[in-house]
Protein backbone atom coordinates (compact mmCIF):
# COMPACT_ATOMS: atom_id res chain seq x y z
CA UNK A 1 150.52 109.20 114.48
CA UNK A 2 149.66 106.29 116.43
CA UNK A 3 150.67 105.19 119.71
CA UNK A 4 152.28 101.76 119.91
CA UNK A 5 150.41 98.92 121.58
CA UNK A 6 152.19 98.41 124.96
CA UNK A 7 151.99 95.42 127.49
CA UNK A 8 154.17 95.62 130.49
CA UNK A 9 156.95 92.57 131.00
CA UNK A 10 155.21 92.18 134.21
CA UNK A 11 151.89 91.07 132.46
CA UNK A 12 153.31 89.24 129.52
CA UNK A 13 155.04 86.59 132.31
CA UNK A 14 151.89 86.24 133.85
CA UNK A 15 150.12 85.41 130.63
CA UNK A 16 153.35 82.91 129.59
CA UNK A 17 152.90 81.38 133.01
CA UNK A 18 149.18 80.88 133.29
CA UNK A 19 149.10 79.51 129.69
CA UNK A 20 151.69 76.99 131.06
CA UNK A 21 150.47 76.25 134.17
CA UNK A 22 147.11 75.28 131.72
CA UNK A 23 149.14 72.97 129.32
CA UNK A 24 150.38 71.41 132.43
CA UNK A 25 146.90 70.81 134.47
CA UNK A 26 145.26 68.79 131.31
CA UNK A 27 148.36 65.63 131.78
CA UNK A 28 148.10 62.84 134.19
CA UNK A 29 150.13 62.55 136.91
CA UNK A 30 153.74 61.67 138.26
CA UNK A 31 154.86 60.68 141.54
CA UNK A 32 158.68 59.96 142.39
CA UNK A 33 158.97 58.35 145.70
CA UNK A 34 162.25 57.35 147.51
CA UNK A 35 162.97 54.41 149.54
CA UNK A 36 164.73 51.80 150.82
CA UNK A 37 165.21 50.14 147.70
CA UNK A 38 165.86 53.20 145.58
CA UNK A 39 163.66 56.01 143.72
CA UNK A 40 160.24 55.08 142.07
CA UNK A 41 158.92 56.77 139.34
CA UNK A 42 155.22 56.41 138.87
CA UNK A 43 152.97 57.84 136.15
CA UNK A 44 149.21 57.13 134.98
CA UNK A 45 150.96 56.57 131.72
CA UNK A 46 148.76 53.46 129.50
CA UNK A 47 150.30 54.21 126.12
CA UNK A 48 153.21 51.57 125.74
CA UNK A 49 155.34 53.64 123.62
CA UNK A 50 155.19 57.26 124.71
CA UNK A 51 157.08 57.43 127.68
CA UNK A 52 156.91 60.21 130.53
CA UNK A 53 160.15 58.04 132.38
CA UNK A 54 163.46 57.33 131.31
CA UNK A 55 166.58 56.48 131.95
CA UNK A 56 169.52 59.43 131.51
CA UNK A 57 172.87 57.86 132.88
CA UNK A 58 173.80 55.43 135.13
CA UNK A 59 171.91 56.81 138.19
CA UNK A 60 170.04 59.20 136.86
CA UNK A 61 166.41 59.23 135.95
CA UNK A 62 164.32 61.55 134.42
CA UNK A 63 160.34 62.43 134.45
CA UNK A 64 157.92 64.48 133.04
CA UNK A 65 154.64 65.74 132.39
CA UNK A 66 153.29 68.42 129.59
CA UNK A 67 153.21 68.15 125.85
CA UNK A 68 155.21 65.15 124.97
CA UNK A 69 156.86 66.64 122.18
CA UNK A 70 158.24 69.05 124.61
CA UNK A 71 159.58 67.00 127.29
CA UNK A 72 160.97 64.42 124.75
CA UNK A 73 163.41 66.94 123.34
CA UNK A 74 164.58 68.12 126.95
CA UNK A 75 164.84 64.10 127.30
CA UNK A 76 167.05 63.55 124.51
CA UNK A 77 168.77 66.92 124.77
CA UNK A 78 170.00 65.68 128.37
CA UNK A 79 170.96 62.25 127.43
CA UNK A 80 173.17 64.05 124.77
CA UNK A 81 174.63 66.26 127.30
CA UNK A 82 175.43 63.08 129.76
CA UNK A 83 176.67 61.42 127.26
CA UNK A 84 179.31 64.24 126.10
CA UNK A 85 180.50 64.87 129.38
CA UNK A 86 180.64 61.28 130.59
CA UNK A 87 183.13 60.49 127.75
CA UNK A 88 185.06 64.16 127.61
CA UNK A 89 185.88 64.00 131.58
CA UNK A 90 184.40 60.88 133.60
CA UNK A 91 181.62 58.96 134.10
CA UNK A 92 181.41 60.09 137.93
CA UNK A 93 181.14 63.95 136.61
CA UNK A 94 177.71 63.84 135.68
CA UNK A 95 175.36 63.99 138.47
CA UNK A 96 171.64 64.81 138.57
CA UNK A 97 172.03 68.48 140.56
CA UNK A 98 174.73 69.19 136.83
CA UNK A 99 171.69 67.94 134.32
CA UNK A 100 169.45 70.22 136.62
CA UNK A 101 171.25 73.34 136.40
CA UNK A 102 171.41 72.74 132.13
CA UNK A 103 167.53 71.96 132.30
CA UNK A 104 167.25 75.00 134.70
CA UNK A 105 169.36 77.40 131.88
CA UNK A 106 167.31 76.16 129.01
CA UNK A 107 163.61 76.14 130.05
CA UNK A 108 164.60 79.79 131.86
CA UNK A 109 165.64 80.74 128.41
CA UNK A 110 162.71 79.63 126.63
CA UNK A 111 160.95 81.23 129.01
CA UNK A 112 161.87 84.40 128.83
CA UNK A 113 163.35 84.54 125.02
CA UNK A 114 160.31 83.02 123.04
CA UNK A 115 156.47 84.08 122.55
CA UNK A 116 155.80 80.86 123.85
CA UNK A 117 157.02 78.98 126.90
CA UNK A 118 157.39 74.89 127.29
CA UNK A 119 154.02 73.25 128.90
CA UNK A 120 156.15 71.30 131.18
CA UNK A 121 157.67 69.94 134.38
CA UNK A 122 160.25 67.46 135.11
CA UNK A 123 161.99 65.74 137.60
CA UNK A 124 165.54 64.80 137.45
CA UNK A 125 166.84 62.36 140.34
CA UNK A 126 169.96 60.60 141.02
CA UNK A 127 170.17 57.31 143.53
CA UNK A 128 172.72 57.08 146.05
CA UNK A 129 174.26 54.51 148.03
CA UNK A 130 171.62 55.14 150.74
CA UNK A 131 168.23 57.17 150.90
CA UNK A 132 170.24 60.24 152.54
CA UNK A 133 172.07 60.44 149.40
CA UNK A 134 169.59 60.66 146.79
CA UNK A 135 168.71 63.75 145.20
CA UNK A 136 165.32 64.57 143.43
CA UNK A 137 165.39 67.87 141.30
CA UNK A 138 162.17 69.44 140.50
CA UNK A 139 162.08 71.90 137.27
CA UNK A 140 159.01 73.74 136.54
CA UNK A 141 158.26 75.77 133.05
CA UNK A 142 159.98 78.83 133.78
CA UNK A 143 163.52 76.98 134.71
CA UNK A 144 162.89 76.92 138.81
CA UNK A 145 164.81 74.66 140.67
CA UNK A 146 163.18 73.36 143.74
CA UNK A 147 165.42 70.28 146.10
CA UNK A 148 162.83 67.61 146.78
CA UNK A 149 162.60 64.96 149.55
CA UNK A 150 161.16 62.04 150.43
CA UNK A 151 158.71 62.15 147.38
CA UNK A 152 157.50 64.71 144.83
CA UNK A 153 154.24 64.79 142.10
CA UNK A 154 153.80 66.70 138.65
CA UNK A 155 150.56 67.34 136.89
CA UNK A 156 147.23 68.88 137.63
CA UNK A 157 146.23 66.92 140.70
CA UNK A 158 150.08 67.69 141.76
CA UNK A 159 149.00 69.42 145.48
CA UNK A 160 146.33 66.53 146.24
CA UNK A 161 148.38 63.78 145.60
CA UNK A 162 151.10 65.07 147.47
CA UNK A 163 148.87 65.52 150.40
CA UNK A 164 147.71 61.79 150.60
CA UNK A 165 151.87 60.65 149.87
CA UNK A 166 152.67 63.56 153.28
CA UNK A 167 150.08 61.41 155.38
CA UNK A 168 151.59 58.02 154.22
CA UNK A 169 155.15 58.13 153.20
CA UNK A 170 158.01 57.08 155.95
CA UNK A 171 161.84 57.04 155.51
CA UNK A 172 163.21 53.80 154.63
CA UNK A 173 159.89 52.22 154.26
CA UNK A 174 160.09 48.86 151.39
CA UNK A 175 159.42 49.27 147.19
CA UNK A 176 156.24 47.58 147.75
CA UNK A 177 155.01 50.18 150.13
CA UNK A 178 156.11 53.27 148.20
CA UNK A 179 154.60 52.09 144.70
CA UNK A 180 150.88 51.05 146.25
CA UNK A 181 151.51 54.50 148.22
CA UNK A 182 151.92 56.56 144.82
CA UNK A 183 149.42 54.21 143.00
CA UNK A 184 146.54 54.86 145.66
CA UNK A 185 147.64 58.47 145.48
CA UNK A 186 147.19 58.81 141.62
CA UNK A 187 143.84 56.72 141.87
CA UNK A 188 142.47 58.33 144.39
CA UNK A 189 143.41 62.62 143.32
CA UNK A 190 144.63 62.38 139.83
CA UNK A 191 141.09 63.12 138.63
CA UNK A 192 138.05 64.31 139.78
CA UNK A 193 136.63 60.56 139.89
CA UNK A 194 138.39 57.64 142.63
CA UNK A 195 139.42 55.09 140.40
CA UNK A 196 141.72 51.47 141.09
CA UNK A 197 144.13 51.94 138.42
CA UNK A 198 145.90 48.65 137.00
CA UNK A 199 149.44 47.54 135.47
CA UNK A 200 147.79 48.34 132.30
CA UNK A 201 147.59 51.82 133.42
CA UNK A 202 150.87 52.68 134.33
CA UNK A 203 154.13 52.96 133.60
CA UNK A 204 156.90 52.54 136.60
CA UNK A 205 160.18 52.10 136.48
CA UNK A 206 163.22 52.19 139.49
CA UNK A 207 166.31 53.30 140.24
CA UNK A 208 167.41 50.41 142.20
CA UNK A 209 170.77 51.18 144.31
CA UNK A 210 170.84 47.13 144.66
CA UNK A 211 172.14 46.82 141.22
CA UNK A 212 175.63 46.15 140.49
CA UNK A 213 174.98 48.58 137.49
CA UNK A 214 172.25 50.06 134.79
CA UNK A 215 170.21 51.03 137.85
CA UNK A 216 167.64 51.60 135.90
CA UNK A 217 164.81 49.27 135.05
CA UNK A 218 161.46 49.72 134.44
CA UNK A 219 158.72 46.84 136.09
CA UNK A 220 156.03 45.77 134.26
CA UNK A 221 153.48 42.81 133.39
CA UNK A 222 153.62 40.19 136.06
CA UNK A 223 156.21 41.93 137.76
CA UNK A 224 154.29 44.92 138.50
CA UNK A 225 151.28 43.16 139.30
CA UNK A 226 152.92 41.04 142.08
CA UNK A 227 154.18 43.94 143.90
CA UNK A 228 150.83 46.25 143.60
CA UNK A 229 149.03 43.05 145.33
CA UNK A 230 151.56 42.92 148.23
CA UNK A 231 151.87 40.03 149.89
CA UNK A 232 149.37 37.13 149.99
CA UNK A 233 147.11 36.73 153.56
CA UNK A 234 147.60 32.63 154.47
CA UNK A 235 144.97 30.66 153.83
């Protein structure tokens, strides 16, 4: 009689995790940055119609990084759920920390349930009426929740980029600021090569608390060229 092949649970997470943690490292980049103005959302993104950002609800934005076809259905599987609960109680019952927990349950269940787990991470954040009340969610493959501040990066280069935005970002500081901040970051760590990205390269979008409503808006073309140049020196 044979003896059945046996792999301890312990050793079958690890393998789901590293094999994850793999799918993860070979995307580019996302930074979310607060400020003044609202939350940024920044990705090395150049494809104009496969989107790592979107919009959720009102004041909710989402992120991501991984396989896109992955992400995508989390995407649409949360606008779903905002949009059920939204119209079955009220608008003000959904809140980022709510679409959290659900992304939490779900990529915790694929997880652990299936042979293979999700090659992503996301961010979920929701803008308040001032930086102290914004909340930035950060969901990683296995369903952990982690509370971010001030900013937070996805992706391979995730560590180094978040080093350069710890020895540049300030509370309150202006949009213009934070975006050049998370550009420079991604340009500088999200490969092995220093690199000036350009509008072309990126996608950005904001959750502007300024907004009487659809805080959400993504900047492009001129609009994001103007503020990666900053102001102009007099002549």
């Amino acid at each position: 009689m044979s003896v059945p092949f046996y792999v301890s649970p312990e050793q079958i997470m690890k393998d789901k995790a590293d094999f994850a943690r793999k799918g993860i490292a070979r995307g580019r980049s996302v930074v979310v940055v607060q400020c003044a103005q609202g939350v940024i959302f920044v990705a090395e993104n150049p494809s104009k119609a496969l989107h790592k950002i979107s919009e959720i609800y009102d004041r909710i934005g989402f992120a991501a990084v991984g396989k896109y076809n992955e992400f995508e259905n989390l995407r649409v599987a949360g606008i779903r759920l905002a949009d059920l609960r939204g119209y079955s109680y009220d608008r003000s019952d959904v809140t980022g920390r709510s679409l959290a927990n659900a992304y939490a349950q779900t990529l915790g269940s694929i997880f652990t349930e299936t042979a293979k787990p999700y090659e992503v991470e996301i961010v979920v954040a929701e803008v308040g009426a001032d930086e102290s009340a914004d909340q930035m969610y950060r969901l990683t493959f296995d369903g952990s929740v982690a509370d971010e501040r001030g900013f937070v990066a996805m992706g391979g280069s995730a560590e180094a980029i978040e080093g350069a935005m710890s020895a540049a970002w300030q509370p309150n500081q202006d949009l213009e600021t934070s975006l050049r901040q998370a550009v420079n970051a991604l340009g500088q760590h999200g490969t092995d090569e220093r690199r000036t990205l350009s509008p072309d390269d990126l996608e950005v979008a904001i959750l502007d608390r300024t907004r009487p409503r659809r805080l959400f808006h993504r900047v492009e073309g001129d609009s994001l060229a103007a503020l990666l140049q900053g102001p102009q020196a007099p002549a």
